[in-house]
Protein backbone atom coordinates (compact mmCIF):
# COMPACT_ATOMS: atom_id res chain seq x y z
CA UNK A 1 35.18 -1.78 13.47
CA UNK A 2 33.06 0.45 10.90
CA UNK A 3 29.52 -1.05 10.40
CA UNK A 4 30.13 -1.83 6.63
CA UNK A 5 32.77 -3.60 6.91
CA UNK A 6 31.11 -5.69 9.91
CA UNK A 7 27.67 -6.52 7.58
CA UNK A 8 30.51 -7.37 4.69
CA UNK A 9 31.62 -9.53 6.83
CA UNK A 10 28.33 -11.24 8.06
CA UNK A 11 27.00 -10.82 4.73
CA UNK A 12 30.39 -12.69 3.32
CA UNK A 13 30.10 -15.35 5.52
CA UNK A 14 26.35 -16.15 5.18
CA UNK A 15 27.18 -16.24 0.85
CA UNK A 16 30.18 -18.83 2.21
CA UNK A 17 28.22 -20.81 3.57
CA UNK A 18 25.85 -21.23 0.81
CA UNK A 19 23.01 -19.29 2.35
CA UNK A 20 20.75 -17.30 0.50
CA UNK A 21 20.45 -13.25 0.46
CA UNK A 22 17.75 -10.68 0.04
CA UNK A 23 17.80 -7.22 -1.60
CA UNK A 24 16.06 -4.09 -0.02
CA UNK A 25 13.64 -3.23 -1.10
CA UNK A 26 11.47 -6.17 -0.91
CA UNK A 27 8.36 -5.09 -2.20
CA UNK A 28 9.32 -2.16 -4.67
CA UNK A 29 5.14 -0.94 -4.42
CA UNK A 30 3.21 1.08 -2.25
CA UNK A 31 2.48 -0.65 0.43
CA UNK A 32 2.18 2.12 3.21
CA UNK A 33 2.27 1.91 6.70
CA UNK A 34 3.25 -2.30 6.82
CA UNK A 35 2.49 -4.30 9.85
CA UNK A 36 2.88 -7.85 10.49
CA UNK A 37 2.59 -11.12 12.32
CA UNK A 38 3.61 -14.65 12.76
CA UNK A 39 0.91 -17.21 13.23
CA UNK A 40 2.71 -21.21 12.77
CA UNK A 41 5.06 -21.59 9.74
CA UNK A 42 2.64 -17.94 8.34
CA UNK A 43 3.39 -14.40 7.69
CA UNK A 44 0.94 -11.88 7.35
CA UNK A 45 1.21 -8.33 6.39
CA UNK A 46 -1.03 -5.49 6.29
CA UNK A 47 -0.58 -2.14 4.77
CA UNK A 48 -3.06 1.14 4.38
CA UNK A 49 -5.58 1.91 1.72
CA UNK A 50 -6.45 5.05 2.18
CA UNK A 51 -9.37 5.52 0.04
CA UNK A 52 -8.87 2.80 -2.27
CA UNK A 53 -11.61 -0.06 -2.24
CA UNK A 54 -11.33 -2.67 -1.42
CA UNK A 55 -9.73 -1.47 1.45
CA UNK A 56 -6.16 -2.53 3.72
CA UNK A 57 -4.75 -5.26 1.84
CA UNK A 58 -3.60 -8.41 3.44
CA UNK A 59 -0.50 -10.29 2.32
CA UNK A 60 0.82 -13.76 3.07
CA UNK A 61 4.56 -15.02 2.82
CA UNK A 62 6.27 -17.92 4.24
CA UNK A 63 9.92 -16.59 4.53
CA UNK A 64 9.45 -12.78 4.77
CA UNK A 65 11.24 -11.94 1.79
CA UNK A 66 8.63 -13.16 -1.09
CA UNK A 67 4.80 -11.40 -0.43
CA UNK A 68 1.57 -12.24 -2.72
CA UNK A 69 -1.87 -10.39 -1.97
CA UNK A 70 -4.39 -12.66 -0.76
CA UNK A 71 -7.21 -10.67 0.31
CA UNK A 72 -8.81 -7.31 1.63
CA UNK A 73 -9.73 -6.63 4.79
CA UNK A 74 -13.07 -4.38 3.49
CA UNK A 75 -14.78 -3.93 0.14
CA UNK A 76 -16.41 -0.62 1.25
CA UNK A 77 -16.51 1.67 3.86
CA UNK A 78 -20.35 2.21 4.32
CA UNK A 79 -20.06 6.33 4.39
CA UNK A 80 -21.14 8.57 1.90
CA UNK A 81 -17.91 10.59 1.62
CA UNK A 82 -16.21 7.17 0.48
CA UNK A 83 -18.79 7.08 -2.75
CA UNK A 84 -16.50 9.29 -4.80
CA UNK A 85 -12.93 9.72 -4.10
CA UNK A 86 -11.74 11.20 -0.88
CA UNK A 87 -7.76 11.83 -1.55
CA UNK A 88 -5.90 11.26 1.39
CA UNK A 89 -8.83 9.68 3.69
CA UNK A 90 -10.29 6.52 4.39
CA UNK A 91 -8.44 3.98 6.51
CA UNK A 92 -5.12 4.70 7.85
CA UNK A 93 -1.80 2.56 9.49
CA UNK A 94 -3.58 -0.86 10.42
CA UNK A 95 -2.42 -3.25 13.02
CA UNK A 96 -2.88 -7.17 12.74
CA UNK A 97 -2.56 -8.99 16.20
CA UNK A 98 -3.67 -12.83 16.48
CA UNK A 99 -5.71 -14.22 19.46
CA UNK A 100 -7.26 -17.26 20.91
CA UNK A 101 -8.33 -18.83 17.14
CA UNK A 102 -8.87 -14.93 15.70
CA UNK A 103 -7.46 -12.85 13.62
CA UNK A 104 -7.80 -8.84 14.13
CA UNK A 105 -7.10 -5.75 12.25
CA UNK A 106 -7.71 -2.17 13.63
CA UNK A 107 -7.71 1.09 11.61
CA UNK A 108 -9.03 4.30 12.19
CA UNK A 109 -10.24 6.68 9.66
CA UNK A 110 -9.19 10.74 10.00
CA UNK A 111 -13.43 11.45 10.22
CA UNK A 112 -15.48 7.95 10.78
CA UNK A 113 -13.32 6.59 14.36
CA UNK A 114 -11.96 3.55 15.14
CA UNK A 115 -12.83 0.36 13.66
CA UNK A 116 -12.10 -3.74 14.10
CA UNK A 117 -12.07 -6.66 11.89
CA UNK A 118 -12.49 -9.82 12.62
CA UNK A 119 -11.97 -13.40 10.88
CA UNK A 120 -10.62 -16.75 11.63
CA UNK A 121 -8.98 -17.45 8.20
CA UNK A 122 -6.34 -13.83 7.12
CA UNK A 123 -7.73 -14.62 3.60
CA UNK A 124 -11.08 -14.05 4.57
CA UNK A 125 -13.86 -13.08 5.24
CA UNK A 126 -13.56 -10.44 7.56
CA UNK A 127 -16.55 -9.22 9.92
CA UNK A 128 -15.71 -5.42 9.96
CA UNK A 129 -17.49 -3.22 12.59
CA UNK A 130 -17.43 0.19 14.34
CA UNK A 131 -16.11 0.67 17.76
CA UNK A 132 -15.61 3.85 18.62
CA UNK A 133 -17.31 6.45 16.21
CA UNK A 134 -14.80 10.04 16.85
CA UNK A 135 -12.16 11.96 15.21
CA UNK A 136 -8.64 12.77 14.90
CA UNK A 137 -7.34 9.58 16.04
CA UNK A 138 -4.95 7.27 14.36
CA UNK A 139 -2.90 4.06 14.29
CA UNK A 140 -4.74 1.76 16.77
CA UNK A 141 -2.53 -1.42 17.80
CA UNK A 142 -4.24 -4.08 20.19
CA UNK A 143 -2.21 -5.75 23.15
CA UNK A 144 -3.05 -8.96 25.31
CA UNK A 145 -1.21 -9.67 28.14
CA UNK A 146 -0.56 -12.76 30.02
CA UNK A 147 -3.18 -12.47 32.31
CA UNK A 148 -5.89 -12.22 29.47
CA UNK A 149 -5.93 -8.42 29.96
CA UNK A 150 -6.90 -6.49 26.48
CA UNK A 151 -5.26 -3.35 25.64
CA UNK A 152 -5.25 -0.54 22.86
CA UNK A 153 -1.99 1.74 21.90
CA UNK A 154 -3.28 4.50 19.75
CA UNK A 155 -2.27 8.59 18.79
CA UNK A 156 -3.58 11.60 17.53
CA UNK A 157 -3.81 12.69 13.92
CA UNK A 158 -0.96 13.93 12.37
CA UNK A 159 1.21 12.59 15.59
CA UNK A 160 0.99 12.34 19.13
CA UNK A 161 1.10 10.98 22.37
CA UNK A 162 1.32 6.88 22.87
CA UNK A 163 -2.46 6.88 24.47
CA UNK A 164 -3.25 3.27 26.49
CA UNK A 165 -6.74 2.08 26.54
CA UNK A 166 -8.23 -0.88 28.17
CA UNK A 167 -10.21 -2.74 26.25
CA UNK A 168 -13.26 -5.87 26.47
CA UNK A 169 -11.11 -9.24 26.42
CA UNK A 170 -12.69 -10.04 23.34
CA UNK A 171 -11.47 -7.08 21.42
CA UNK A 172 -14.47 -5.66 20.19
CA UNK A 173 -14.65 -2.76 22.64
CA UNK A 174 -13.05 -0.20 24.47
CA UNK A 175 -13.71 0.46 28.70
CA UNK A 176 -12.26 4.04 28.80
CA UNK A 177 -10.95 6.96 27.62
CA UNK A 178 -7.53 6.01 27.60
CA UNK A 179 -4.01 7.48 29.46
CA UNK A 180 -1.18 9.02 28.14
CA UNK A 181 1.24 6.96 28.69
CA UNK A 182 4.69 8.90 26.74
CA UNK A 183 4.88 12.09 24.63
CA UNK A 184 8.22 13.95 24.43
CA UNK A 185 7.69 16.46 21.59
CA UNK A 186 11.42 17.57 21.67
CA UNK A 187 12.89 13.58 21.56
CA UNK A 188 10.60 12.33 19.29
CA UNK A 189 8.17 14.63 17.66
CA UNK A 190 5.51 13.35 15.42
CA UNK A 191 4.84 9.99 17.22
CA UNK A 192 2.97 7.59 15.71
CA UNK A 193 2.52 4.06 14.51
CA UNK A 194 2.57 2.69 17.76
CA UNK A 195 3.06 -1.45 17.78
CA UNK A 196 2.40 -3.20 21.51
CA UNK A 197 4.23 -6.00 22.79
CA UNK A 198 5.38 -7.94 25.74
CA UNK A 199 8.94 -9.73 26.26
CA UNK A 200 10.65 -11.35 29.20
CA UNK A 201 8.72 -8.98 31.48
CA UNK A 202 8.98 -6.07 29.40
CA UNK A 203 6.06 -4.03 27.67
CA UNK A 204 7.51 -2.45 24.57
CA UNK A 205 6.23 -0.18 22.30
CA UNK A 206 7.28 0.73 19.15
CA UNK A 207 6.59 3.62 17.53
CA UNK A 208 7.92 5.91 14.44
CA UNK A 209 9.11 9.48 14.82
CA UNK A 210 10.13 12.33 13.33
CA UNK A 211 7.96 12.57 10.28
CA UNK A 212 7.54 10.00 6.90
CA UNK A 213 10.20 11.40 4.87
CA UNK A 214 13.13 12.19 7.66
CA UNK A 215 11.76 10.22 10.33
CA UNK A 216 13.60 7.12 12.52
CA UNK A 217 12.95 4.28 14.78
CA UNK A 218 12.08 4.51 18.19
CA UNK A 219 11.24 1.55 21.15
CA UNK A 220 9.70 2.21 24.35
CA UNK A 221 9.55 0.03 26.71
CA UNK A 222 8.52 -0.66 30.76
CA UNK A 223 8.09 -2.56 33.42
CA UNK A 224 3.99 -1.99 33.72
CA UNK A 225 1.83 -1.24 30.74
CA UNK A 226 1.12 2.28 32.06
CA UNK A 227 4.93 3.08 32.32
CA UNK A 228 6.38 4.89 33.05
CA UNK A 229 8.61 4.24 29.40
CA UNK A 230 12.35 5.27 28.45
CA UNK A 231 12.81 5.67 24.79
CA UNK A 232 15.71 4.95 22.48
CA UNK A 233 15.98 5.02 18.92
CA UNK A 234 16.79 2.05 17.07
CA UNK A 235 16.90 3.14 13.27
CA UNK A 236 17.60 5.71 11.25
CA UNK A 237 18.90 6.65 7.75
CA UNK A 238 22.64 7.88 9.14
CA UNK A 239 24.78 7.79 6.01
CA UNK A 240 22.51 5.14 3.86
CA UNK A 241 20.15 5.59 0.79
CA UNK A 242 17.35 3.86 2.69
CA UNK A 243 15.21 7.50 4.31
CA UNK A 244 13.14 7.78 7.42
CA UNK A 245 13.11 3.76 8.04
CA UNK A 246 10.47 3.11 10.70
CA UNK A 247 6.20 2.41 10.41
CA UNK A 248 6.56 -1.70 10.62
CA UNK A 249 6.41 -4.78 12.51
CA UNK A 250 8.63 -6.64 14.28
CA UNK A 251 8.18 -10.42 14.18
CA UNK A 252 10.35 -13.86 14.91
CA UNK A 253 10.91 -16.65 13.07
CA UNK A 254 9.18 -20.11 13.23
CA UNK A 255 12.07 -21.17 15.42
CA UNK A 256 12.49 -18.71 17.90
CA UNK A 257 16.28 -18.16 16.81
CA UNK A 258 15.66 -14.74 14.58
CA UNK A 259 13.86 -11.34 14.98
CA UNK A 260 13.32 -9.49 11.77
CA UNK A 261 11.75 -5.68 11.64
CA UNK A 262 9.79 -4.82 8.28
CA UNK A 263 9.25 -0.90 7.43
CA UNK A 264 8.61 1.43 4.76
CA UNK A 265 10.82 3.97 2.77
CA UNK A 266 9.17 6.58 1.14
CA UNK A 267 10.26 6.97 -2.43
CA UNK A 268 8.51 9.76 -3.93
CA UNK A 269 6.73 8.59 -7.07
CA UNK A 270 6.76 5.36 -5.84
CA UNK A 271 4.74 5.59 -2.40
CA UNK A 272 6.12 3.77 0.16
CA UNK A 273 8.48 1.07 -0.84
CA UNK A 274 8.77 -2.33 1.62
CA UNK A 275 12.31 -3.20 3.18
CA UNK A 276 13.56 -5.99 5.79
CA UNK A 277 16.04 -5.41 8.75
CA UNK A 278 17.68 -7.74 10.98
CA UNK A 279 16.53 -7.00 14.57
CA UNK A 280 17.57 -8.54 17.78
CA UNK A 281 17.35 -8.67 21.96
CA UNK A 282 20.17 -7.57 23.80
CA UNK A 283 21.31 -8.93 26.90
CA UNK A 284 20.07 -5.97 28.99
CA UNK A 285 16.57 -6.18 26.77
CA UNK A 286 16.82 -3.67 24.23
CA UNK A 287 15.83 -3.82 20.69
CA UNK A 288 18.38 -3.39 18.02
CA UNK A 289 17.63 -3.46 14.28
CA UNK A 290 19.63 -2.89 10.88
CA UNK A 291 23.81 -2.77 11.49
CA UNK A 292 24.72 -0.28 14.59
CA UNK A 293 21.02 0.95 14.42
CA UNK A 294 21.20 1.60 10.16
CA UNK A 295 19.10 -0.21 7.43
CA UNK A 296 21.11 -2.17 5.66
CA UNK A 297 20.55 -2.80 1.80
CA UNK A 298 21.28 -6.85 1.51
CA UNK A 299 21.56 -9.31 3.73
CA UNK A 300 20.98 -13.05 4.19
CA UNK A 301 17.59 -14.24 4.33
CA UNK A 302 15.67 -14.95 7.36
CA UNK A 303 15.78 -18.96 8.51
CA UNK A 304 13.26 -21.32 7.38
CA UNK A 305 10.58 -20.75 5.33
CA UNK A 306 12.44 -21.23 2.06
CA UNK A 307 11.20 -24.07 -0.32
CA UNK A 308 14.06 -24.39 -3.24
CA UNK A 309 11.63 -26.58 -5.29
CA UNK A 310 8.57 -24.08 -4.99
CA UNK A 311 8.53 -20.60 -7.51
CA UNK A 312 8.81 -17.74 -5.71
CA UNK A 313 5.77 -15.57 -4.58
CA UNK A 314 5.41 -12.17 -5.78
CA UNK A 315 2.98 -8.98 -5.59
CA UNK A 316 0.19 -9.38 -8.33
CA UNK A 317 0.58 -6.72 -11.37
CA UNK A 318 -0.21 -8.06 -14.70
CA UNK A 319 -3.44 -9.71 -15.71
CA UNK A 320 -5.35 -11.64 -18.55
CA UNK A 321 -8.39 -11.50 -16.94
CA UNK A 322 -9.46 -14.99 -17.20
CA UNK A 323 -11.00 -14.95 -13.93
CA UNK A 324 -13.84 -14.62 -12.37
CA UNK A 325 -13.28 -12.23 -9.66
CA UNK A 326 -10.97 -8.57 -10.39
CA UNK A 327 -7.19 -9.69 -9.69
CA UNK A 328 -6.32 -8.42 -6.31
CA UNK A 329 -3.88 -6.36 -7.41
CA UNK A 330 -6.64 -3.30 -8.74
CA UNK A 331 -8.56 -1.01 -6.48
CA UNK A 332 -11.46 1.63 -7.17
CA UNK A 333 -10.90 5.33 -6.30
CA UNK A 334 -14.01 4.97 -4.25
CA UNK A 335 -16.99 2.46 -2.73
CA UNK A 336 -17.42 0.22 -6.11
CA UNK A 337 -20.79 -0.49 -7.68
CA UNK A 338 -21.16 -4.01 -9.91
CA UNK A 339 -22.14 -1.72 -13.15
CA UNK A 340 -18.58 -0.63 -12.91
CA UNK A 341 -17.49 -3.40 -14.94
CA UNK A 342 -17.95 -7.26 -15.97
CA UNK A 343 -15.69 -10.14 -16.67
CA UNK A 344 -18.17 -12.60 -18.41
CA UNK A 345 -19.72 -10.21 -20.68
CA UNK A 346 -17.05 -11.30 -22.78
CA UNK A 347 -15.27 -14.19 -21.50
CA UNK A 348 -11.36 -13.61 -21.09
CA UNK A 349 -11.91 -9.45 -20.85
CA UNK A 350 -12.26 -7.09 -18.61
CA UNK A 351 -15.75 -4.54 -20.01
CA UNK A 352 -15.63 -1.52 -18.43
CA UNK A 353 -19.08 0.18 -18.66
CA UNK A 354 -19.11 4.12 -19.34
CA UNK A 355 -19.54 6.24 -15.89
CA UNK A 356 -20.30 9.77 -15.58
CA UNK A 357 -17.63 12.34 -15.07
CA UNK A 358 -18.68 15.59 -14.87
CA UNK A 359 -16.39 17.83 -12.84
CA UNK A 360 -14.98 18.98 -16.10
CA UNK A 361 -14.66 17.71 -19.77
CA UNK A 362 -11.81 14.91 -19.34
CA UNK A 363 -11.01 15.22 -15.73
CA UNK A 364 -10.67 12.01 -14.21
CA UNK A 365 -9.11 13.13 -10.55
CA UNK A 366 -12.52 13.25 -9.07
CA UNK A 367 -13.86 9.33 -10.83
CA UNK A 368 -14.87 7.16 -8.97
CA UNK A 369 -14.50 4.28 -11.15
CA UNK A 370 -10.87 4.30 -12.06
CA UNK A 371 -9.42 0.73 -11.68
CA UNK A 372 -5.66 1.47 -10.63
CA UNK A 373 -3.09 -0.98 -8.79
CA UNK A 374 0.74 0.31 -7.55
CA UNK A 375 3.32 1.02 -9.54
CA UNK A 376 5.56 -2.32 -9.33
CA UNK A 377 8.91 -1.35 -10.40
CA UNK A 378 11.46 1.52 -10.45
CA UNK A 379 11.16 1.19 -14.58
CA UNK A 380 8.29 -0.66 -16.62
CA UNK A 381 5.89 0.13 -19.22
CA UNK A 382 1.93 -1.06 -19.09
CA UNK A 383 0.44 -2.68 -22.03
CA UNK A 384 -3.79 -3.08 -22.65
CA UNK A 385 -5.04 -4.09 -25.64
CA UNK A 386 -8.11 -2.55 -25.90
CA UNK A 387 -11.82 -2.91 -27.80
CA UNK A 388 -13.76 -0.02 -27.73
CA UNK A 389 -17.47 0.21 -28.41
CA UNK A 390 -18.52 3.88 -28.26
CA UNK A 391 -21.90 5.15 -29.09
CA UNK A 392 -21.14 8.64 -28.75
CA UNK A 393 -18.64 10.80 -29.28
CA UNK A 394 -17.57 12.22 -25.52
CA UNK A 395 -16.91 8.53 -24.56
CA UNK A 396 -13.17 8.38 -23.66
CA UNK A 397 -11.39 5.33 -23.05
CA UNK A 398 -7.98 4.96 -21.68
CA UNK A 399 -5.28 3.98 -19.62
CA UNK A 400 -3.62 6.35 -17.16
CA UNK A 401 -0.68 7.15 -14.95
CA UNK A 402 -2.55 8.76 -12.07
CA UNK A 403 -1.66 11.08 -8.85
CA UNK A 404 -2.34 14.75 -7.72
CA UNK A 405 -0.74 15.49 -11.82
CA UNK A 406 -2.28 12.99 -14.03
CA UNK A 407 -1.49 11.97 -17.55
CA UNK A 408 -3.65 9.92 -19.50
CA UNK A 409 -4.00 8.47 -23.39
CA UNK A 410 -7.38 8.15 -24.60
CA UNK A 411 -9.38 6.78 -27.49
CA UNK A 412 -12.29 8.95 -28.57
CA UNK A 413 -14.70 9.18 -31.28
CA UNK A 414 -12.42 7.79 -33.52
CA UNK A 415 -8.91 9.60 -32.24
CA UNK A 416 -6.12 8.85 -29.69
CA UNK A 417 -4.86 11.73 -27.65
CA UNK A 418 -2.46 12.05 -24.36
CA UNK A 419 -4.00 14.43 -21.95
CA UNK A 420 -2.25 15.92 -18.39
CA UNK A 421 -4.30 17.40 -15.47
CA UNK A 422 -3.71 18.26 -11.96
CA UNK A 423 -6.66 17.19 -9.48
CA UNK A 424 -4.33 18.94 -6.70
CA UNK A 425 -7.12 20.83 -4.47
CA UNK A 426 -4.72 23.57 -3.78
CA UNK A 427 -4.36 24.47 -8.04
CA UNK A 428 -6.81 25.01 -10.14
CA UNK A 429 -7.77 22.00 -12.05
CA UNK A 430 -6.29 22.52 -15.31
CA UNK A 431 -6.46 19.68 -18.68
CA UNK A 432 -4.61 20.29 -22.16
CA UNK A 433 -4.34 17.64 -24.99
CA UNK A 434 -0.64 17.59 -26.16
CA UNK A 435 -0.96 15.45 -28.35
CA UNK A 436 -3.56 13.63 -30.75
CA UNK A 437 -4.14 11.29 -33.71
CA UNK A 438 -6.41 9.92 -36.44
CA UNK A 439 -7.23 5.83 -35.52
CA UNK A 440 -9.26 3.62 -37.16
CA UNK A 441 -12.99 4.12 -35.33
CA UNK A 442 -14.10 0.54 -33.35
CA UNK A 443 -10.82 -1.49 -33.77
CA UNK A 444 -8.95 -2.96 -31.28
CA UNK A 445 -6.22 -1.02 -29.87
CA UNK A 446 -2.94 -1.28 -28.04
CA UNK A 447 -2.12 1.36 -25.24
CA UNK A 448 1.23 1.65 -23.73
CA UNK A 449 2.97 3.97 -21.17
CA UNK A 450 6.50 3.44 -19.93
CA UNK A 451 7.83 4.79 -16.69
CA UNK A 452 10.73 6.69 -17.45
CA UNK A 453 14.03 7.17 -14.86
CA UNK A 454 13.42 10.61 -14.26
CA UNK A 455 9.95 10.48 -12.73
CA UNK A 456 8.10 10.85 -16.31
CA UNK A 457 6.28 9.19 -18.56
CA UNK A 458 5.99 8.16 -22.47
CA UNK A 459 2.74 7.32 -24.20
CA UNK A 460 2.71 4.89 -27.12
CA UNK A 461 0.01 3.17 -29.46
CA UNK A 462 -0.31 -0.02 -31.52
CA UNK A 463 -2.91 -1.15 -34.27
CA UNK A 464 -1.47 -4.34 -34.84
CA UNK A 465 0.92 -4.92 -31.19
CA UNK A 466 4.29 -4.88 -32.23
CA UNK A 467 4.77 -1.17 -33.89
CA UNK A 468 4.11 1.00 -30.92
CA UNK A 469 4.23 4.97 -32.03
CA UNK A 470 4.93 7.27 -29.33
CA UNK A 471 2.30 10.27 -29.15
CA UNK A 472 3.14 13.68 -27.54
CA UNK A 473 6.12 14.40 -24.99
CA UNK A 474 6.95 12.83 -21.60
CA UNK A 475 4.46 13.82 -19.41
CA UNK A 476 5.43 14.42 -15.60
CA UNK A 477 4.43 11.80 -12.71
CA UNK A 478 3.50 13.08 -9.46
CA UNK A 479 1.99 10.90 -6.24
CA UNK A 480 -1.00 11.03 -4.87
CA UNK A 481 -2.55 12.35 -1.31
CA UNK A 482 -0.71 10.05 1.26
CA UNK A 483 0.19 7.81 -1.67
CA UNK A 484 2.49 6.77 -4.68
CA UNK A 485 1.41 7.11 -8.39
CA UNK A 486 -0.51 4.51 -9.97
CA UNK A 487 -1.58 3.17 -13.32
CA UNK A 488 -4.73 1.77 -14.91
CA UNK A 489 -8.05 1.90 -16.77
CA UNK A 490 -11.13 3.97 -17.63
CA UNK A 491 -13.96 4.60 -19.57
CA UNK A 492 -15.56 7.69 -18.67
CA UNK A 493 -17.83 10.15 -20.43
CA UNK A 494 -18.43 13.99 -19.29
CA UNK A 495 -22.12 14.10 -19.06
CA UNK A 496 -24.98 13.61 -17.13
CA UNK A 497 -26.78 12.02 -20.01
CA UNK A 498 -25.71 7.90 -19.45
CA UNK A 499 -24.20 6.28 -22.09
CA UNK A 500 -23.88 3.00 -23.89
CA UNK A 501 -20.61 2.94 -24.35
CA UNK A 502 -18.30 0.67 -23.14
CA UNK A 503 -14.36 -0.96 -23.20
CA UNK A 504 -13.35 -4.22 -23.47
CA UNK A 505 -9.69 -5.19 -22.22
CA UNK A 506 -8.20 -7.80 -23.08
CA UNK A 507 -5.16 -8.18 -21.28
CA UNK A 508 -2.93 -5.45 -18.90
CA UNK A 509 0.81 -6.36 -18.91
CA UNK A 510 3.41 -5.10 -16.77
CA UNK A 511 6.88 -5.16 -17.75
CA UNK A 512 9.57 -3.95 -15.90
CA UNK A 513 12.64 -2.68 -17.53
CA UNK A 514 16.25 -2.87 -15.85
């Protein structure tokens, strides 16, 4: 029977029975390289940072379906090349394993090595240290086995091999220089990824192939940790929308009853988008995920874990900064200093302080001190109202849509203007104003962008927040290094000369539009 009409069917008689359904994808943000796990009634999610800081988010849901943010794994990486931004470094594909009372994420960075950290509460704090300080290697998964055994499942930049390492029972380090334990470059090129675990006597290992974009699904699995493994793949994008499905976890439910598999989809502007596939056991021990080995696009939620009476939980975007701490939806371009910014300068804003930017007048690819989050939706605009203070006239203040081509409107010296740039290392950094305007000097202001359907954006301004007049044309979007777009704040000046100036924000609202 074709596969769509089989998940029709399923999905028909799931709605029948008054069960509840999801929609793919479940997280419509950047939240690359996902892994997961089950401890009690919790999920927890992890997903890579790159160079943002703080650094590898971790996220906590109760049915799989509805995510929130609760915490970072790092605030800073303590190396110099992480002070300003490093496009397309910084910490890459983390795993999340649970044992005996602790929680553990590994990561490895392209330059710095392999690192673990370490907490007994996912929300924090974590105790982050260096374990093995080399190169080139990537996508470190622990493994214990029954006997209290500790293992590491790691490759090699840009793909590899599935290399096995012992490691100290207590996770913190590694007893040798690891064995190749699978690598067919013809099968499965570009391996990487690679997730550990043990069922019903087997070892499995799973591990995406075939690159981000185009890429599938694959399982190994054995009868002894050193293999030797047989390989099938288990996803793949076939005939569907959803592209190169793979890079996730695979967890159960509370119950025991249900296996679910969560994985990115890269989506160009977007980053890496978040979906959820059925998985299951066969009888002879294989994994199978989506319908006949595709992602499906619906489908009934996963059992338990849903409370009717309680709101749903969703990724952090908007903010009124009435807190004390930054919402944990924003992240620096780089290590963060406290003179960045304040939130009870004023009470109820956000005051960014002015920080040098001197790569060239108005280029902000190269700040540190951008304060970005993930672009939440297919379609939404941004809103900040804004109160400048600038004591001199290079001062800009603004709010941007930001990847390797940037776009940006800016208050200055008493104008507005939308700017575009391209930080891309391969071009030459080039900035032109398209557009400008005469504004009332030292008034509060009201910046808008909306994310149009054809991967650009519109700028728009307010003096009084209701009458928003567009300024310039559409300007493109483009993703970053490794990375989607994203949007945010700044208040930078191009000098080495520091200045006084400074931005207060009042509010940044997201709104998508359908």
């Amino acid at each position: 029977m074709n596969r769509f009409i089989i998940s029709l069917l399923l999905l028909l008689s799931f709605t029948l029975r008054g069960e509840q359904t999801y929609t793919n994808p479940i997280i419509h943000a950047d939240f690359s390289d996902p892994d997961l796990i089950r401890v009690g009634d919790d999920y927890w999610m992890v997903a890579s940072s790159f160079t943002a800081m703080p650094g590898i988010p971790v996220l906590h849901s109760r049915n799989l379906v509805d995510w929130e943010i609760v915490s970072y794994v790092y605030e800073t990486l303590p190396f110099g090349p992480y002070d300003r931004p490093s496009h397309g470094q910084g910490s890459w594909a983390p795993s999340i394993r649970y044992n005996e009372g602790k929680y553990y994420v590994y990561f490895c960075t392209p330059d710095e090595g392999l690192f673990v950290a370490v907490a007994t509460d996912p929300r924090g704090p974590w105790q982050l240290s260096q374990m093995v300080e080399t190169a080139k290697w990537e996508d470190p998964c622990p493994f214990w086995d029954d006997d209290g055994k500790a293992y590491l499942v790691r490759s090699k930049h840009r793909g590899g091999p599935a290399i096995i390492h012992r490691m100290s029972q207590d996770g913190l380090r590694l007893l040798d220089d690891g064995v190749t334990v699978y690598c067919d470059t013809i099968a499965n090129p570009v391996l990487e990824g690679p997730k550990m675990m043990k069922r019903d006597g087997w070892y499995y290992i799973l591990a995406p192939a075939g690159g981000v974009a185009d890429g599938w699904q694959t399982v190994l699995r054995s009868r002894s940790v050193y293999g030797p493994y047989e390989a099938r793949r288990v996803l793949q994008q076939g005939d569907t929308d959803i592209n190169g499905p793979h890079q996730g976890g695979l967890v159960d439910t509370p119950d025991g009853s249900e296996w679910w598999f969560i994985h990115f989809q890269s989506k160009g502007i977007h980053g890496r988008i978040i979906n959820l596939q059925p998985a299951r056991f066969t009888a002879d021990g294989w994994i199978e995920m989506g319908a006949d080995g595709l992602p499906v696009s619906s489908f009934r939620r996963p059992a338990g874990g849903i409370d009717a009476s309680a709101p749903p939980r969703t990724i952090q975007t908007s903010d009124e900064f009435s807190d004390s701490v930054m919402g944990l939806q924003w992240q620096w371009q780089a290590n963060p200093h406290s003179e960045w910014s304040s939130l009870t300068a004023r009470r109820g804003w956000l005051r960014l302080y002015s920080q040098s930017c001197v790569t060239e007048e108005g280029n902000i690819y190269y700040s540190p001190s951008l304060l970005l989050q993930k672009l939440p939706a297919e379609r939404f605009t941004a809103t900040a109202l804004i109160h400048p203070t600038l004591t001199d006239s290079l001062t800009r203040v603004g709010l941007t849509m930001f990847g390797q081509e940037y776009s940006y409107i800016a208050i200055q010296s008493g104008r507005i203007c939308v700017v575009t740039g391209r930080g891309d290392k391969r071009f030459p950094v080039s900035l032109r104003t398209i557009a400008s305007d005469v504004i009332t000097d030292g008034k509060p202001i009201w910046l808008r962008v909306e994310l149009l359907s054809d991967d650009k954006c519109q700028y728009s301004y307010s003096i009084d927040g209701e009458r928003f007049t567009p300024l310039g044309p559409s300007c493109n979007v483009a993703p970053g290094v490794w990375v989607g777009a994203k949007v945010g704040l700044f208040c930078l000046t191009p000098s080495v000369v520091p200045s006084a100036s400074y931005a207060d924000i009042d509010y940044f609202r997201i709104q998508p539009i359908q």
